[in-house]
N, C-alpha and C. Protein backbone atom coordinates (compact mmCIF):
# COMPACT_ATOMS: atom_id res chain seq x y z
N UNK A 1 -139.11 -34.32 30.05
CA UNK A 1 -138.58 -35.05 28.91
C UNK A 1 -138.43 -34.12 27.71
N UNK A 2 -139.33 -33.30 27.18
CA UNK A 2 -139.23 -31.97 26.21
C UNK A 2 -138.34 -31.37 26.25
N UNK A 3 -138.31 -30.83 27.96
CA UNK A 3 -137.11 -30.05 27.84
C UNK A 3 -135.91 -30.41 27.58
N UNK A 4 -135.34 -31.85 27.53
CA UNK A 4 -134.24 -32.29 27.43
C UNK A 4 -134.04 -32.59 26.40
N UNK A 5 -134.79 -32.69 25.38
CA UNK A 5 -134.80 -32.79 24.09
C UNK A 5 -134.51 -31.88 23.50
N UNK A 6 -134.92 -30.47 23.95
CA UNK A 6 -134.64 -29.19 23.43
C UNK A 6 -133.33 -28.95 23.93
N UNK A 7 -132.86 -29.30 25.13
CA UNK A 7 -131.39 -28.52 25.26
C UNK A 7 -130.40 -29.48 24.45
N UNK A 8 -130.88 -31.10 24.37
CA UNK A 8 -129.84 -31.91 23.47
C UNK A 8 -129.64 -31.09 22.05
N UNK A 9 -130.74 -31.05 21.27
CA UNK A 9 -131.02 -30.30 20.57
C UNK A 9 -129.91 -28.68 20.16
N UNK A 10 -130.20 -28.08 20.47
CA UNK A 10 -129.55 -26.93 20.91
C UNK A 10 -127.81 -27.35 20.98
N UNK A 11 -127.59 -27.92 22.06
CA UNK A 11 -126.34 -28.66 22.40
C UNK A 11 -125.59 -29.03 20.82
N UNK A 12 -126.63 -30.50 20.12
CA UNK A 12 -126.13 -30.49 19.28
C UNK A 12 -126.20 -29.32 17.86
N UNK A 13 -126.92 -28.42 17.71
CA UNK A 13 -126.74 -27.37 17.20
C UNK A 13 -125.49 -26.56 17.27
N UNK A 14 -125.57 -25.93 18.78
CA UNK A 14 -124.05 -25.98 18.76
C UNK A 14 -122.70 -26.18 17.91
N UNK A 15 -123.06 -27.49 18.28
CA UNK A 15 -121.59 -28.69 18.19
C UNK A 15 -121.59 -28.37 16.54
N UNK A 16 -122.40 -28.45 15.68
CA UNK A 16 -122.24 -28.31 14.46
C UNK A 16 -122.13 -27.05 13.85
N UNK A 17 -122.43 -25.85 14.63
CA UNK A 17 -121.39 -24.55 14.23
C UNK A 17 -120.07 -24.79 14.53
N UNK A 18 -119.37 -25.09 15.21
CA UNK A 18 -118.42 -25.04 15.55
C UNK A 18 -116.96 -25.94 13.88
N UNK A 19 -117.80 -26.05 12.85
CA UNK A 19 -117.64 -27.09 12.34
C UNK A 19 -117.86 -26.49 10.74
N UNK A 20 -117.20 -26.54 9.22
CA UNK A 20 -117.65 -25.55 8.72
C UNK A 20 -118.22 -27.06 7.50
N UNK A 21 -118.56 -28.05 8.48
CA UNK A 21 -119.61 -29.00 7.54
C UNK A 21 -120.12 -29.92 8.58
N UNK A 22 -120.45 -31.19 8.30
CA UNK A 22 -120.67 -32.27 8.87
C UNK A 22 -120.12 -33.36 8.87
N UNK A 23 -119.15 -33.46 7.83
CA UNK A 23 -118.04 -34.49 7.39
C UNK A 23 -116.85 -33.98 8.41
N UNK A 24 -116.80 -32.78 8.36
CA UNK A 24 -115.66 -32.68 9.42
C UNK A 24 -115.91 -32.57 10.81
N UNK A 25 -117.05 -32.33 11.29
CA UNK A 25 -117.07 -32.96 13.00
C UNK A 25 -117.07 -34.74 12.55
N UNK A 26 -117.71 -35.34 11.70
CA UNK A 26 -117.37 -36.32 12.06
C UNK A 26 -116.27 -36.90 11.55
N UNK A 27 -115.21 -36.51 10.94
CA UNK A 27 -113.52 -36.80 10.76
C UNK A 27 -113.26 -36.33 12.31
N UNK A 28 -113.31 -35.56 12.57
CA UNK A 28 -112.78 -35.05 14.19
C UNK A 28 -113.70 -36.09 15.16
N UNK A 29 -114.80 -36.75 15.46
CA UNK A 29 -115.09 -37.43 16.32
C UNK A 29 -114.60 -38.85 15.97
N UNK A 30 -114.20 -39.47 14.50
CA UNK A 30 -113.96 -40.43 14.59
C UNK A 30 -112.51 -40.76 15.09
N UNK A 31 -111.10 -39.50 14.34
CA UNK A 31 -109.92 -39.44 14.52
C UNK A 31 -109.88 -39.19 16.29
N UNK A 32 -110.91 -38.61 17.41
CA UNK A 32 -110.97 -38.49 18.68
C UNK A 32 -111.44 -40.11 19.19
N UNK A 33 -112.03 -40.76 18.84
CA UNK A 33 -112.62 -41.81 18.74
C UNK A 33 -111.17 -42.75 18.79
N UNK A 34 -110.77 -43.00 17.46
CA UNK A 34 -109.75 -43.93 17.52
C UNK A 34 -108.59 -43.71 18.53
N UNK A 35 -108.22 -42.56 19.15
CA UNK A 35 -107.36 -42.42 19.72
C UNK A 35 -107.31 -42.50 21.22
N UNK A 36 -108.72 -42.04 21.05
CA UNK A 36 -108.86 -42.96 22.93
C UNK A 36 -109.06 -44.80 23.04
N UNK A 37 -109.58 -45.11 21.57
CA UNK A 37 -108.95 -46.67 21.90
C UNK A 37 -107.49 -47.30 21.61
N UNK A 38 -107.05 -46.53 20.57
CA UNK A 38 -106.03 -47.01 20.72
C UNK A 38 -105.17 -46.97 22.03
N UNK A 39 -104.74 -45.51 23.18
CA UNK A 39 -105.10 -45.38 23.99
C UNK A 39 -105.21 -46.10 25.46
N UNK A 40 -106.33 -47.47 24.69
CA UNK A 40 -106.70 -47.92 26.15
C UNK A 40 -108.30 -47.30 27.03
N UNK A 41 -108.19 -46.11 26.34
CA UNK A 41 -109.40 -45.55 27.23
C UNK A 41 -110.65 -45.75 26.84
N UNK A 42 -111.64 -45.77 28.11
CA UNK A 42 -112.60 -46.15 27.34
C UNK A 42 -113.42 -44.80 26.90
N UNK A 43 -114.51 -44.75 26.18
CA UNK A 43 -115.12 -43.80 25.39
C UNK A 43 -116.20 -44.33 25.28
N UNK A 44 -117.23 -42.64 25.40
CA UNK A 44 -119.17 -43.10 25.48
C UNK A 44 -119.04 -41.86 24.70
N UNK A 45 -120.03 -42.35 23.55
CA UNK A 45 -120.46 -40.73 22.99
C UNK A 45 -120.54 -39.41 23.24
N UNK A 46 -121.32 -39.68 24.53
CA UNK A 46 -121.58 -38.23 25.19
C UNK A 46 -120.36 -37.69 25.85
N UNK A 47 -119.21 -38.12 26.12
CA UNK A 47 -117.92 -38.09 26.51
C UNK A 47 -117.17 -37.32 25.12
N UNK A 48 -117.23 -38.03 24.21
CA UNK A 48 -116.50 -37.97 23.01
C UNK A 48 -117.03 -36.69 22.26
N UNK A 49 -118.42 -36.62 22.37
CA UNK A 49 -119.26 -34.85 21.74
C UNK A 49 -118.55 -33.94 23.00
N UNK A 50 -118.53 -34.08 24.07
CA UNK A 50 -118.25 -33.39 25.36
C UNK A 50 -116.86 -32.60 24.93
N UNK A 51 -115.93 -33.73 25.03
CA UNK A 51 -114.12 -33.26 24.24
C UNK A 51 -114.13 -32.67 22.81
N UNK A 52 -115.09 -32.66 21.67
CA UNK A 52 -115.28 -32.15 20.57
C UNK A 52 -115.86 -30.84 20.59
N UNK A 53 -116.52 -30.64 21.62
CA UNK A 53 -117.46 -29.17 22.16
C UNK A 53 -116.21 -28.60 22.95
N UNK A 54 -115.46 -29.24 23.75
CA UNK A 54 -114.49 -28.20 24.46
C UNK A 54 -113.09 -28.19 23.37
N UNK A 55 -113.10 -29.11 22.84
CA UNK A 55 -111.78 -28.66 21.73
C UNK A 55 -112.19 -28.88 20.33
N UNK A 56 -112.65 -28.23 19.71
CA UNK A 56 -112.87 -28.52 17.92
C UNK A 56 -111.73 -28.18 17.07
N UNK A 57 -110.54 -27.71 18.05
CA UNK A 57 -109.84 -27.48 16.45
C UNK A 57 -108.99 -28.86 16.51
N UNK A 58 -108.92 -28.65 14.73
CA UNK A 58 -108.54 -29.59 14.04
C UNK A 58 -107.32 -30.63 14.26
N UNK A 59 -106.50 -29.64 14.85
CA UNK A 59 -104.86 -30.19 15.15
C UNK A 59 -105.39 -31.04 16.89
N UNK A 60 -106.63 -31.05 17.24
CA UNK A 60 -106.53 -31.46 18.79
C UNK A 60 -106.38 -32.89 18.88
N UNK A 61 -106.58 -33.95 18.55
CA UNK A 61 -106.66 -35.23 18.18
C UNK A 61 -104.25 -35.54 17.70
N UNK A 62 -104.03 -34.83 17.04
CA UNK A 62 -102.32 -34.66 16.59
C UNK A 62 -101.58 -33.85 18.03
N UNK A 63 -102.10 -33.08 18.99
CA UNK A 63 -101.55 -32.70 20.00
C UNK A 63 -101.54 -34.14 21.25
N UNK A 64 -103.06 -34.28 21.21
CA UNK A 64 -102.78 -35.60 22.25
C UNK A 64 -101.92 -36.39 21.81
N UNK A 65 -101.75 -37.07 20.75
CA UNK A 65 -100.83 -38.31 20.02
C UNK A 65 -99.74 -37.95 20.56
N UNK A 66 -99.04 -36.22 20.40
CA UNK A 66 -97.61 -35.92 20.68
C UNK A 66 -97.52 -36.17 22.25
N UNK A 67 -98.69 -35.81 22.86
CA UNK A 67 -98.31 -35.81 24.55
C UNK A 67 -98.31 -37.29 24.77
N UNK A 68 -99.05 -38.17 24.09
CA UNK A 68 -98.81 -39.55 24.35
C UNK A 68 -97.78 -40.07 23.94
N UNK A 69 -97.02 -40.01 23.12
CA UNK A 69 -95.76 -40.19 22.47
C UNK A 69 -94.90 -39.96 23.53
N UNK A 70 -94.88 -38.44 23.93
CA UNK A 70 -93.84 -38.05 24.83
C UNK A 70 -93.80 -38.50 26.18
N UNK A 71 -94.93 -38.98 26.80
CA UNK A 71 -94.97 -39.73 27.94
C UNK A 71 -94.59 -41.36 27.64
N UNK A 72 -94.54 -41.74 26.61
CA UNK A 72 -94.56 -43.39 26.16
C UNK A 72 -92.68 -42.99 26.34
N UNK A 73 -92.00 -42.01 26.11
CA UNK A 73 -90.70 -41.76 25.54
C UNK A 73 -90.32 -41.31 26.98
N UNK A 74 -90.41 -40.90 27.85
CA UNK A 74 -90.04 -40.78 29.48
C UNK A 74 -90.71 -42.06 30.45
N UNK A 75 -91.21 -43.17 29.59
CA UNK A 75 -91.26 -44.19 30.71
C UNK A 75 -89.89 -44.77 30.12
């Protein structure tokens, strides 16, 4: 149980370098947030830190919208 505390830990350490505050991972998890419901999809936290740890930059949340757009525009 310790140890998993320490790697969450760590993990979220991480996640917050990646980030040059705390207001802006969470503008980026909420703008990632709304867009998988709007979407349709469903979303669990640990999912949503998961996609914020593999993509933090800023424009990533405005790239999906365009690929969703462009697939909404070829059905």
């Amino acid at each position: 149980m310790r140890e998993r505390i320490q790697k969450e830990q760590l993990t979220n350490e991480l996640l917050r370098k990646q980030f040059r505050n705390n207001f802006q991972l969470a503008h980026q998890a909420i703008a990632l947030g709304r867009f998988y419901v709007r979407s349709g999809h469903e979303i669990h936290l640990d999912k949503l830190l998961e996609e914020i740890r593999k993509n933090p930059q800023p424009d990533y949340v405005s790239d999906l919208e365009a690929l969703e757009r462009a697939d909404a525009n070829e059905e």
